[in-house]
N, C-alpha and C. Protein backbone atom coordinates (compact mmCIF):
# COMPACT_ATOMS: atom_id res chain seq x y z
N UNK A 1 -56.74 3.75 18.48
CA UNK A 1 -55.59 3.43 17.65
C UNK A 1 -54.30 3.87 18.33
N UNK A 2 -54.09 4.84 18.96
CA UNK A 2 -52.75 5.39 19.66
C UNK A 2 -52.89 4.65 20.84
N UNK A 3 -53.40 3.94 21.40
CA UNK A 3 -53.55 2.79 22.01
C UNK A 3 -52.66 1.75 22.37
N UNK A 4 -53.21 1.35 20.65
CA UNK A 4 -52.56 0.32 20.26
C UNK A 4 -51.02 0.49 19.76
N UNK A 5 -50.42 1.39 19.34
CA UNK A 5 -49.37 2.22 18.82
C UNK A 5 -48.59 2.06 20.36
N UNK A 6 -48.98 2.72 21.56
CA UNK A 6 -48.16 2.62 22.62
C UNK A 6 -47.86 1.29 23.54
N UNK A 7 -48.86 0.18 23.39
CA UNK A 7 -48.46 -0.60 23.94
C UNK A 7 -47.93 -1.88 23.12
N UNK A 8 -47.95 -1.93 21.33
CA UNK A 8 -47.92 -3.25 20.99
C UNK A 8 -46.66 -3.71 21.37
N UNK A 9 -45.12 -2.64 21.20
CA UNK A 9 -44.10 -3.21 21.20
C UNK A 9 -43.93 -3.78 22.58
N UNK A 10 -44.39 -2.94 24.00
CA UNK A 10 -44.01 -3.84 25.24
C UNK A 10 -44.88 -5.02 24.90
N UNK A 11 -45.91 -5.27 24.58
CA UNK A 11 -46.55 -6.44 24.57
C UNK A 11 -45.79 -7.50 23.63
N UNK A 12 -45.51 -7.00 22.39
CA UNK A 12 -44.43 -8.25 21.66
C UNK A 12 -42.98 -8.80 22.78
N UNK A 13 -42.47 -7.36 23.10
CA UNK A 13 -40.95 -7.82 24.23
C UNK A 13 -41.48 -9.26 25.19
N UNK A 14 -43.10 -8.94 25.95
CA UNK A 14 -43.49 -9.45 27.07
C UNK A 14 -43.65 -10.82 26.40
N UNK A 15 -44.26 -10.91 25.20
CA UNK A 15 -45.12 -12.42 25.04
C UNK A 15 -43.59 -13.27 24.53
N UNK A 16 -42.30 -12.60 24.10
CA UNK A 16 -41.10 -12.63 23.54
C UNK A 16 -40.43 -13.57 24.20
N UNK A 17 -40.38 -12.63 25.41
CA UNK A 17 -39.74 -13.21 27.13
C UNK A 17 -40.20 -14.27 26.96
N UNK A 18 -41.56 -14.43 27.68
CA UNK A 18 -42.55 -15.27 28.16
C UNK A 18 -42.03 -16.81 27.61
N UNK A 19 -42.35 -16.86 26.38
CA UNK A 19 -42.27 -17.99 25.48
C UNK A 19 -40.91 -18.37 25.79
N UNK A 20 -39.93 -17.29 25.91
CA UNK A 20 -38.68 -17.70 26.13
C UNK A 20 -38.30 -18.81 27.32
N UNK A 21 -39.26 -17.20 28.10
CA UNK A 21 -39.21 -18.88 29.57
C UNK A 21 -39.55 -20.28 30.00
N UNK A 22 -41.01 -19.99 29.19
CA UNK A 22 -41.83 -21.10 29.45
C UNK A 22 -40.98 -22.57 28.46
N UNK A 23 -40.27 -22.03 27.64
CA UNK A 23 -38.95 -23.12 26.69
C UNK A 23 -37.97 -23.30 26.92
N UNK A 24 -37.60 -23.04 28.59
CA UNK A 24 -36.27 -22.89 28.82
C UNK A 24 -34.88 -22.22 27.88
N UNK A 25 -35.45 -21.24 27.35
CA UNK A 25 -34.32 -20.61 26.51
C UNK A 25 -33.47 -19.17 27.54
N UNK A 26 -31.99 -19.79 27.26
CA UNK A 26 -31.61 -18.61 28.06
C UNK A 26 -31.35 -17.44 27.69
N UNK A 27 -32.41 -16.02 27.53
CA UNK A 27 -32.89 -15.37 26.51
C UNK A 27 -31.36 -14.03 26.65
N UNK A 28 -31.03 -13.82 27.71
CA UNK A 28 -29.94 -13.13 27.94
C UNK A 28 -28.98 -13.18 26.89
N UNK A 29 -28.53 -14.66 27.33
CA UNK A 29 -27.13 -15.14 26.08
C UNK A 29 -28.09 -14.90 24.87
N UNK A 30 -28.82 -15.72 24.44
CA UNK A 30 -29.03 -15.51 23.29
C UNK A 30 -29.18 -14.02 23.01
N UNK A 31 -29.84 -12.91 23.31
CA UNK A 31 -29.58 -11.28 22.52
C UNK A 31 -27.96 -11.08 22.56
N UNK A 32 -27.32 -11.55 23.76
CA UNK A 32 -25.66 -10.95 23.45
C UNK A 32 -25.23 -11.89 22.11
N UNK A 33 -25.30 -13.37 22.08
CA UNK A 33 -25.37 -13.77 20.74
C UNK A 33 -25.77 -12.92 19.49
N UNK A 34 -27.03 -12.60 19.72
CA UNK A 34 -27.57 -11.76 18.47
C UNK A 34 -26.75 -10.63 17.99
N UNK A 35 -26.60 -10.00 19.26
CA UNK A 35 -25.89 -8.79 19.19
C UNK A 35 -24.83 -9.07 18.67
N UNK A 36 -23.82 -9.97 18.82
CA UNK A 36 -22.29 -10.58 18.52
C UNK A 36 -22.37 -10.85 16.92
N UNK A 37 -23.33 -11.04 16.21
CA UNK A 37 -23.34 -11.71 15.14
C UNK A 37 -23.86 -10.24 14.35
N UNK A 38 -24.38 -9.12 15.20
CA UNK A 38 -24.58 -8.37 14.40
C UNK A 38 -24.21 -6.96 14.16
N UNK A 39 -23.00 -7.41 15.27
CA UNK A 39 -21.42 -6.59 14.86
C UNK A 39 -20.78 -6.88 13.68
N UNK A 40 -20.72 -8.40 14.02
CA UNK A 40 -20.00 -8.78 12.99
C UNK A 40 -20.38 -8.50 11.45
N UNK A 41 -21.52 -8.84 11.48
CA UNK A 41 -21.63 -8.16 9.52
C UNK A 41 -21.40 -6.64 9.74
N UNK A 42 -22.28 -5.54 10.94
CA UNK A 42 -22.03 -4.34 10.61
C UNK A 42 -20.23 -4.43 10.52
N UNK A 43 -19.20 -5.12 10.59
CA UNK A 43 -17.84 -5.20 10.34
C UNK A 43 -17.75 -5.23 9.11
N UNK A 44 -18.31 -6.62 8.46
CA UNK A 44 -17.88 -6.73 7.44
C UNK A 44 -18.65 -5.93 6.20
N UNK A 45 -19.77 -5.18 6.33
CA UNK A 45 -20.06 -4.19 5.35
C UNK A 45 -20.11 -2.95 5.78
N UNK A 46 -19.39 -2.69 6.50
CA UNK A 46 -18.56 -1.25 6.97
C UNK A 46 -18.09 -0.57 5.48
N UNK A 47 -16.73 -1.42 5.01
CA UNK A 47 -16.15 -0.79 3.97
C UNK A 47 -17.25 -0.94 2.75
N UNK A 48 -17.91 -1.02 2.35
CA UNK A 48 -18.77 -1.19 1.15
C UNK A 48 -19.37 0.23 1.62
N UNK A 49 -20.27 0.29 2.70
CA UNK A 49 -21.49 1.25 3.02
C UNK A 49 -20.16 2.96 3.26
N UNK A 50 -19.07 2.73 3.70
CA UNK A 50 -18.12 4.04 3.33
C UNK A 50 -17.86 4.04 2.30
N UNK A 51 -17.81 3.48 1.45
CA UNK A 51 -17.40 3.61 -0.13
C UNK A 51 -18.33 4.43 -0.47
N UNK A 52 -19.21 3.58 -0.42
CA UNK A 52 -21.02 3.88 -1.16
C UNK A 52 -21.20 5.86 -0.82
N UNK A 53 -21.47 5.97 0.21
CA UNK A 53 -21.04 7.34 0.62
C UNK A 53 -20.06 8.08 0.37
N UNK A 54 -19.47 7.55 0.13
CA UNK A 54 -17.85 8.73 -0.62
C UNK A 54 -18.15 9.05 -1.95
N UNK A 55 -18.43 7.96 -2.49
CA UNK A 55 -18.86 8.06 -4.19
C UNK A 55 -20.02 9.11 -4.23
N UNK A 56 -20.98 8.88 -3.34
CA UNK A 56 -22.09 9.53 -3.64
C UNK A 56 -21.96 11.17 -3.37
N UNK A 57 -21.47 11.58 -2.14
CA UNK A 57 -20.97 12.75 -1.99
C UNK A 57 -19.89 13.47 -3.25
N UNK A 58 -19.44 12.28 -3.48
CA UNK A 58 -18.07 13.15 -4.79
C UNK A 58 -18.95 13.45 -6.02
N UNK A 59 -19.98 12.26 -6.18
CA UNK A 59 -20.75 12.73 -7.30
C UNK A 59 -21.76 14.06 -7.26
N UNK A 60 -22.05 14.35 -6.10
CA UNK A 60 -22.97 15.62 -5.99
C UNK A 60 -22.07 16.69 -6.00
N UNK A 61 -20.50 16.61 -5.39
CA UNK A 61 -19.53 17.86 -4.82
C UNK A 61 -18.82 18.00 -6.14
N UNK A 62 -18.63 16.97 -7.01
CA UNK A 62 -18.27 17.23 -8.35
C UNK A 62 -19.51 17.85 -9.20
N UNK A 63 -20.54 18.26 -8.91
CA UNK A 63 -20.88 18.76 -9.94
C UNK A 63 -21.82 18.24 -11.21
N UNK A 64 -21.04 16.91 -11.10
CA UNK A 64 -21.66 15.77 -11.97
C UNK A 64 -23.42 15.52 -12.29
N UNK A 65 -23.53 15.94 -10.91
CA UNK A 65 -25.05 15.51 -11.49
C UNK A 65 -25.66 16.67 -11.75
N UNK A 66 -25.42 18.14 -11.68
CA UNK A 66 -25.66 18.88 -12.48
C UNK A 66 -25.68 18.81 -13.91
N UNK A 67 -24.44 18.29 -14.43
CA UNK A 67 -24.54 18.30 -15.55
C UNK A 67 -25.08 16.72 -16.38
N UNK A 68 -25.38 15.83 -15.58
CA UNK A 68 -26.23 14.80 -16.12
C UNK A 68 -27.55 15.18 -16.15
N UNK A 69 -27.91 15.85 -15.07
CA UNK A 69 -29.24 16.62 -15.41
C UNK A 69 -29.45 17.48 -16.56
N UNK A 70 -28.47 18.70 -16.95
CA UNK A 70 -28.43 19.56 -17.98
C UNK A 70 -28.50 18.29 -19.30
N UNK A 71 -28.19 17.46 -19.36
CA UNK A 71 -27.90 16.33 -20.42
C UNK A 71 -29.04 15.76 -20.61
N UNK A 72 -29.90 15.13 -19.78
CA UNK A 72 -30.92 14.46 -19.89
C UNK A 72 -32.36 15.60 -19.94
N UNK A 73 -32.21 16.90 -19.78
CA UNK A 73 -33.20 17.75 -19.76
C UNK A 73 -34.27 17.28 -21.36
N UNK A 74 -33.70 17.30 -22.43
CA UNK A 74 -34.16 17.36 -23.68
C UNK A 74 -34.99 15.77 -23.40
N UNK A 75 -34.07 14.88 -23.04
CA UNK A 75 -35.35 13.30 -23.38
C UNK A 75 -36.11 13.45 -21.93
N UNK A 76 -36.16 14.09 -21.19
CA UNK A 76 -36.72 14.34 -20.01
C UNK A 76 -37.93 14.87 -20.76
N UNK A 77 -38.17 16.09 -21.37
CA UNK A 77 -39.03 16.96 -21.57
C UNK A 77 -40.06 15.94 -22.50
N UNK A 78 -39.43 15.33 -23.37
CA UNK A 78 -40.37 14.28 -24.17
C UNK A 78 -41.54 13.81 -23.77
N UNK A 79 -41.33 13.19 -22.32
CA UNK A 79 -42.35 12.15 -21.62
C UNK A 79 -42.89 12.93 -20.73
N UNK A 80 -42.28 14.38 -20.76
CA UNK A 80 -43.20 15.66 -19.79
C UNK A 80 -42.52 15.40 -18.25
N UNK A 81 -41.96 15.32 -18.55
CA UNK A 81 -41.27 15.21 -17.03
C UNK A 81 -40.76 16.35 -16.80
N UNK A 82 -41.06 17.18 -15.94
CA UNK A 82 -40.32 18.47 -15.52
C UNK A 82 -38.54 18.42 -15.70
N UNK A 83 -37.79 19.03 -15.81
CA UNK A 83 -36.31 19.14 -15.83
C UNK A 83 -35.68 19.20 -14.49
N UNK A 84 -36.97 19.74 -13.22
CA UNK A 84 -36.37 19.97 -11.94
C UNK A 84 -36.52 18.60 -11.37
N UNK A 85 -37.30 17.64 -11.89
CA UNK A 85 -37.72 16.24 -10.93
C UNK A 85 -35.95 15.50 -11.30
N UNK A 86 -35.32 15.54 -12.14
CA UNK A 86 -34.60 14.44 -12.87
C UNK A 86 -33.05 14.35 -11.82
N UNK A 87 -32.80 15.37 -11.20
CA UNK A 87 -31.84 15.24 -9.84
C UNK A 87 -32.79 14.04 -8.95
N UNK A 88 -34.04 13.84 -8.64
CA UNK A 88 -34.39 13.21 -8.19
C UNK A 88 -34.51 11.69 -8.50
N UNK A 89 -34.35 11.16 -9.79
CA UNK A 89 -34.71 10.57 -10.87
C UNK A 89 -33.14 9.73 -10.87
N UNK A 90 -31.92 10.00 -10.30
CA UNK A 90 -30.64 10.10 -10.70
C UNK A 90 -30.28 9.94 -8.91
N UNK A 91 -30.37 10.51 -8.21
CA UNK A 91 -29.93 10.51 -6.93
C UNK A 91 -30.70 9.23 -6.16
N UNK A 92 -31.85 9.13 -6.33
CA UNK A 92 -32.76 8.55 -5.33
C UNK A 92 -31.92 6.64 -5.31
N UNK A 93 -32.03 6.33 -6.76
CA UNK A 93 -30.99 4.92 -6.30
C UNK A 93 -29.76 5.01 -5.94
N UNK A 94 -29.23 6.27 -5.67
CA UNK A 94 -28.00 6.29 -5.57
C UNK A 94 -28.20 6.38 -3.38
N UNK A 95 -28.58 7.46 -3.05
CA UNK A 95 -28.78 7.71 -1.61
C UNK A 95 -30.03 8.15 -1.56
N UNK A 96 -30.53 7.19 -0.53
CA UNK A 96 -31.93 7.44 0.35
C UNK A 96 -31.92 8.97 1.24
N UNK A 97 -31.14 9.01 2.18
CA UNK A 97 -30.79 10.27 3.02
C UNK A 97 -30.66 11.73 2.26
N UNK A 98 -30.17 11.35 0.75
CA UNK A 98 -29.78 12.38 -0.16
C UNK A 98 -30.92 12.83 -0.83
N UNK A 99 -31.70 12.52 -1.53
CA UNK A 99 -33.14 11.75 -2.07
C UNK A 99 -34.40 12.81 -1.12
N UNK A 100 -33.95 11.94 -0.02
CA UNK A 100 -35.19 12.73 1.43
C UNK A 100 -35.07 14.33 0.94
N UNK A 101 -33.41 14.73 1.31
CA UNK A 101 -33.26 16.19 1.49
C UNK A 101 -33.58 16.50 0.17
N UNK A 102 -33.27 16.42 -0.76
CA UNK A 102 -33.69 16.77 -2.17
C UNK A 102 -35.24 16.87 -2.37
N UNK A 103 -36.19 15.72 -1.58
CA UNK A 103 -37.92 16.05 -2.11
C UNK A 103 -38.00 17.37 -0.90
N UNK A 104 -37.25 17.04 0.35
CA UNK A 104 -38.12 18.30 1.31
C UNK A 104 -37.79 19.48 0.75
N UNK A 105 -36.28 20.08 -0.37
CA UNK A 105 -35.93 21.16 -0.65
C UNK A 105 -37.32 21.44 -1.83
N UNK A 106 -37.45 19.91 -2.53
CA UNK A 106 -38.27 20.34 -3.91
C UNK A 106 -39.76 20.87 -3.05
N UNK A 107 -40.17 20.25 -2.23
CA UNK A 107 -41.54 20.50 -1.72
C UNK A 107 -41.45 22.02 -1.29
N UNK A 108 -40.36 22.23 -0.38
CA UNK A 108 -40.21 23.60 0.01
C UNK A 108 -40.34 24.66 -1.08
N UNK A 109 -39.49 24.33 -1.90
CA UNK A 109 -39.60 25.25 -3.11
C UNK A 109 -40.79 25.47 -4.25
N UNK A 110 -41.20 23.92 -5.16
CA UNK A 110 -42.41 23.99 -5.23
C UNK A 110 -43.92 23.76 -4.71
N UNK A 111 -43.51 23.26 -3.62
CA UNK A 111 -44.94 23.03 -2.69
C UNK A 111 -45.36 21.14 -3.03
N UNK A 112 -46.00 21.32 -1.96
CA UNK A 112 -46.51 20.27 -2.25
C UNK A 112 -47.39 19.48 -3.28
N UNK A 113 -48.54 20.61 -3.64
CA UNK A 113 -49.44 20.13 -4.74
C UNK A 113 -49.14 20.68 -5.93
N UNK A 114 -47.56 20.81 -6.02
CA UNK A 114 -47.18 20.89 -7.24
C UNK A 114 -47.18 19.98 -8.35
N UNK A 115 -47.18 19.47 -9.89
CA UNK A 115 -46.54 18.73 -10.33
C UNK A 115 -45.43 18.08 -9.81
N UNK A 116 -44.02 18.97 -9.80
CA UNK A 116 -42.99 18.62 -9.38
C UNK A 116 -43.01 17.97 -8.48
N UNK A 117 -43.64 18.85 -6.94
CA UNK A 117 -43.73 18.33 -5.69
C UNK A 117 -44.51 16.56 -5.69
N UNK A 118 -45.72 16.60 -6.52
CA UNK A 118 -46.38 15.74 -6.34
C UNK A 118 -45.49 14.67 -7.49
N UNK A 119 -44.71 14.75 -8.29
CA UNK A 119 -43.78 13.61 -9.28
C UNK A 119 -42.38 13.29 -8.26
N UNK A 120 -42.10 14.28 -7.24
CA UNK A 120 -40.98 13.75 -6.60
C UNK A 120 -41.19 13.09 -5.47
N UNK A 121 -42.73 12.92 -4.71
CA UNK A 121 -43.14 12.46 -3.72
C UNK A 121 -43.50 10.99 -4.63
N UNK A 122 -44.01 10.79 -5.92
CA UNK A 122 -44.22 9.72 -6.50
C UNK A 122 -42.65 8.77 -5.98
N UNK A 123 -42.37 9.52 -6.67
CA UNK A 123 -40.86 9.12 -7.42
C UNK A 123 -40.20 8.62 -6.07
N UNK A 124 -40.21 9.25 -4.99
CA UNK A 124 -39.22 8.72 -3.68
C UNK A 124 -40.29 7.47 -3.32
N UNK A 125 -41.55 7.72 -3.14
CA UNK A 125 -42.09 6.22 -2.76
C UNK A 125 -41.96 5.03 -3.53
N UNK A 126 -41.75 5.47 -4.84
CA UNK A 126 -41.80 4.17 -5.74
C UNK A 126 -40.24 3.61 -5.77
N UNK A 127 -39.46 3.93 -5.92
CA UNK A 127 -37.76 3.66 -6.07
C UNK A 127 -37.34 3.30 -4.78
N UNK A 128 -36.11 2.28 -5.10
CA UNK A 128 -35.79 1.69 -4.12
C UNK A 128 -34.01 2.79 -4.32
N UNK A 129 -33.29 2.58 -3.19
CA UNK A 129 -32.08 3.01 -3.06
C UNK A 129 -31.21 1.99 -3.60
N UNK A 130 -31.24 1.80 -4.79
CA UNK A 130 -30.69 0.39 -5.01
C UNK A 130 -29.24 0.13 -5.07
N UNK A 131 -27.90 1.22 -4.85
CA UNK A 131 -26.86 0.74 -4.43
C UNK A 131 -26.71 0.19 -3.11
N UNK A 132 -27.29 1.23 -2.32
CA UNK A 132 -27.04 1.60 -0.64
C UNK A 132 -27.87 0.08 -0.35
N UNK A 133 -29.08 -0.51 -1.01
CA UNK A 133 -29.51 -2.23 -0.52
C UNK A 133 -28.27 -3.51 -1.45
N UNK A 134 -27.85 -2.96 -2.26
CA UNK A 134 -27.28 -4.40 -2.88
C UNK A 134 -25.84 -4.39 -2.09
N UNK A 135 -25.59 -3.14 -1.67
CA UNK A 135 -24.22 -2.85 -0.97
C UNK A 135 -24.49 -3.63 0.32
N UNK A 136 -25.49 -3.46 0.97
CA UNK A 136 -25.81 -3.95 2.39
C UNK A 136 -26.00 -5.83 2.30
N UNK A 137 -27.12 -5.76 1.05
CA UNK A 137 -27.79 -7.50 1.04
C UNK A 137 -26.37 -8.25 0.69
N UNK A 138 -25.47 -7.56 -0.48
CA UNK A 138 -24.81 -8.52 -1.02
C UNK A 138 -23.26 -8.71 -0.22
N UNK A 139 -23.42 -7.12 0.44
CA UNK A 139 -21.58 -7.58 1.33
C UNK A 139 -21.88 -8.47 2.52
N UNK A 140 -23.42 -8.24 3.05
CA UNK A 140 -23.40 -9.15 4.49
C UNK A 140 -23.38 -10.98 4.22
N UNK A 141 -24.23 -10.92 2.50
CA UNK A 141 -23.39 -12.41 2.13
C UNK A 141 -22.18 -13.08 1.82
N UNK A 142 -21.55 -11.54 2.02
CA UNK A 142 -20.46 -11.98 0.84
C UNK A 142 -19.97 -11.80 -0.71
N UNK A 143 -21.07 -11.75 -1.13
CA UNK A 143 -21.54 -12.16 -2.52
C UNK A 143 -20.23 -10.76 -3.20
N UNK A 144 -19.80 -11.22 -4.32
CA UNK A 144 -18.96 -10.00 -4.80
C UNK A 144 -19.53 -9.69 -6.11
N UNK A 145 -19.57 -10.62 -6.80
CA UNK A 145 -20.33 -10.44 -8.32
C UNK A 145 -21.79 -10.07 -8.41
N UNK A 146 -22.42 -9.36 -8.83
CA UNK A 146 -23.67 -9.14 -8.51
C UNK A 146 -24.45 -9.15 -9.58
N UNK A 147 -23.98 -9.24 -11.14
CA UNK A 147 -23.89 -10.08 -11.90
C UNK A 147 -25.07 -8.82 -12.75
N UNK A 148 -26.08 -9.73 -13.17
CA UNK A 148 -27.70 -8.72 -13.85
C UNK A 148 -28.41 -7.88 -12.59
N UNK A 149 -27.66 -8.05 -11.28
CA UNK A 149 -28.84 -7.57 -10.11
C UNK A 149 -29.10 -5.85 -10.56
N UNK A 150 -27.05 -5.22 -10.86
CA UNK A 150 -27.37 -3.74 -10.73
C UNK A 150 -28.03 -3.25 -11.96
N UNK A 151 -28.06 -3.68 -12.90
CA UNK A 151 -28.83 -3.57 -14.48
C UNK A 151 -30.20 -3.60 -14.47
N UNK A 152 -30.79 -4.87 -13.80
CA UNK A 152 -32.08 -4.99 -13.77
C UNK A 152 -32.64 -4.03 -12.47
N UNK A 153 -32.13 -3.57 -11.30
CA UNK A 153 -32.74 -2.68 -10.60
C UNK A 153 -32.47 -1.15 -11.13
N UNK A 154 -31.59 -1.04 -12.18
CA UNK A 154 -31.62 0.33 -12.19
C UNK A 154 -32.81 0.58 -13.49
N UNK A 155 -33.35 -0.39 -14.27
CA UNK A 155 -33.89 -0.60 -15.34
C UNK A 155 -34.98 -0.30 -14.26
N UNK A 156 -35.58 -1.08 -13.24
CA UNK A 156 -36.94 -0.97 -12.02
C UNK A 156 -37.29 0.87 -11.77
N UNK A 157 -35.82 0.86 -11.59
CA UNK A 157 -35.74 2.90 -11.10
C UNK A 157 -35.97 3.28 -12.07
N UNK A 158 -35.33 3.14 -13.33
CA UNK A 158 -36.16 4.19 -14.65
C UNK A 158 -37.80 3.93 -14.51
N UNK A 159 -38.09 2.82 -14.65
CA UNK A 159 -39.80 2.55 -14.76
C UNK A 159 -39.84 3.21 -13.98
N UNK A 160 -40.01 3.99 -13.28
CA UNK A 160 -40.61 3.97 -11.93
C UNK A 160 -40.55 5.66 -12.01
N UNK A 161 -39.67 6.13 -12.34
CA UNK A 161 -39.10 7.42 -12.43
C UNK A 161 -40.14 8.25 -13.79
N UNK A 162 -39.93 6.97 -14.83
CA UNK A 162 -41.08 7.20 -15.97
C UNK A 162 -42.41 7.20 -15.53
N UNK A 163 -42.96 6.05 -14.63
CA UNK A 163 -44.16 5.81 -14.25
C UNK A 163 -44.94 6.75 -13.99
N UNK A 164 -44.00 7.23 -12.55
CA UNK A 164 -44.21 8.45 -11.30
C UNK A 164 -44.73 9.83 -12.13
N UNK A 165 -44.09 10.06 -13.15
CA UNK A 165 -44.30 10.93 -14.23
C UNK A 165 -45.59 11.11 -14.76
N UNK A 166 -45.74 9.77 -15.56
CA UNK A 166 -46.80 9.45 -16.30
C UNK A 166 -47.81 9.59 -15.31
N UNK A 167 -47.99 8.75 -14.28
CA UNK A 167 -49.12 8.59 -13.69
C UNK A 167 -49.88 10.14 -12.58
N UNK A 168 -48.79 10.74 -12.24
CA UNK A 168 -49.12 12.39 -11.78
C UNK A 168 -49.44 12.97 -12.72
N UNK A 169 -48.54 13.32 -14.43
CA UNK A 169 -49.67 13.90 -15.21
C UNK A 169 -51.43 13.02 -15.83
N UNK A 170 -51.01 12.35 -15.73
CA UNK A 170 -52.67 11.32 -16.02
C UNK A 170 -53.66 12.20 -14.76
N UNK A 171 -53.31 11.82 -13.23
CA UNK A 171 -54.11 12.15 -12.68
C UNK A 171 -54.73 13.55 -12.41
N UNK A 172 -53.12 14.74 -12.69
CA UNK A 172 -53.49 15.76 -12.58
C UNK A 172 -54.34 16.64 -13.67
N UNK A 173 -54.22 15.92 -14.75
CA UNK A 173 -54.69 16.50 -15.99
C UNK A 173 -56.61 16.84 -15.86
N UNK A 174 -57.20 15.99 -15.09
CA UNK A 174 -58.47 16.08 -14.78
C UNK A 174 -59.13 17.18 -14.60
C-alpha cells in the first residue's frame, strides 16, 4: 500500500503528459493558462475569504461566543450534549482552521475517548464549514444573493451537531 501512495501521483503527471502528447496538446501553455485563470478567481474572492476571517476572529476576540455558549448551555443540556462541545457546535460552520484548533485543545484536555472528545471528533467530521465554502463556491461565480443556501446549510450543521450528540451517547451508553 505505501507503494502505491508513493508512486500514483508521478504516474497520473506521466499518463497526463503522455496523452497530452500523443493529442498534440501544447501542455506548457495550457498549465500557464490554468494557472492565469486561477489567479484570477483567487482575485476575485480574495475580498470575501478576508472578510470571512475578520468576522470570524472579531467574533471569538469579542467574546461573543462565550457568551452564546453560556446562552445555549440550558437547551444544550436537554439533548445531553455536554456544555463544553457547543463552542464547537457554533464555530465549526463558521472556520475550519478554528474548529481543528478547538477539537485538538478539546482532545488535549478531555482526551480522546472522552464523550466530549469523541462528540467533537463526531461533530468536526460531520459539518461542513459552511460560510468559508459558500464564500469561496458563490464569489468565484459571482453569485451575490445566496438566497435559502445559508438557512438550509446552517439547518444541515444543527442536524449534525444534534446527530453527533445523539449518536456518541447511543453508542457509548453500551
Amino acid at each position: 500500500m505505501g507503494l502505491i501512495s508513493v508512486y500514483a501521483l508521478p504516474a497520473i503527471l506521466i499518463v497526463f503528459i503522455g496523452l497530452g502528447l500523443i493529442k498534440g496538446v501544447k501542455i506548457f501553455d495550457s498549465f500557464l493558462e490554468g494557472a492565469f485563470d486561477g489567479l484570477k478567481t483567487l482575485l476575485k474572492i480574495a475580498p470575501s475569504i478576508i472578510g470571512l476571517i475578520t468576522a470570524v476572529e472579531m467574533f471569538k476576540a469579542s467574546g461573543a461566543l462565550d457568551l452564546l455558549t453560556y446562552a445555549l448551555s440550558p437547551m444544550a443540556r436537554l439533548v445531553h450534549m455536554p456544555p463544553e462541545v457547543i463552542p464547537m457546535a457554533l464555530l465549526r460552520p463558521i472556520s475550519g482552521g478554528g474548529s481543528i484548533a478547538l477539537l485538538d485543545r478539546m482532545l488535549a484536555t478531555y482526551g480522546a475517548e472522552s464523550k466530549i472528545g469523541l462528540i467533537c471528533s463526531v461533530m468536526c467530521g460531520s459539518t461542513e464549514t459552511t460560510f468559508y465554502t459558500i464564500t469561496v463556491y458563490y464569489g468565484a461565480c459571482g453569485v451575490v444573493k445566496t438566497r435559502h443556501t445559508v438557512i438550509a446549510a446552517l439547518m444541515a450543521d444543527a442536524a449534525a451537531a444534534l446527530f453527533s450528540t445523539l449518536i456518541v451517547n447511543i453508542f457509548t451508553s453500551f
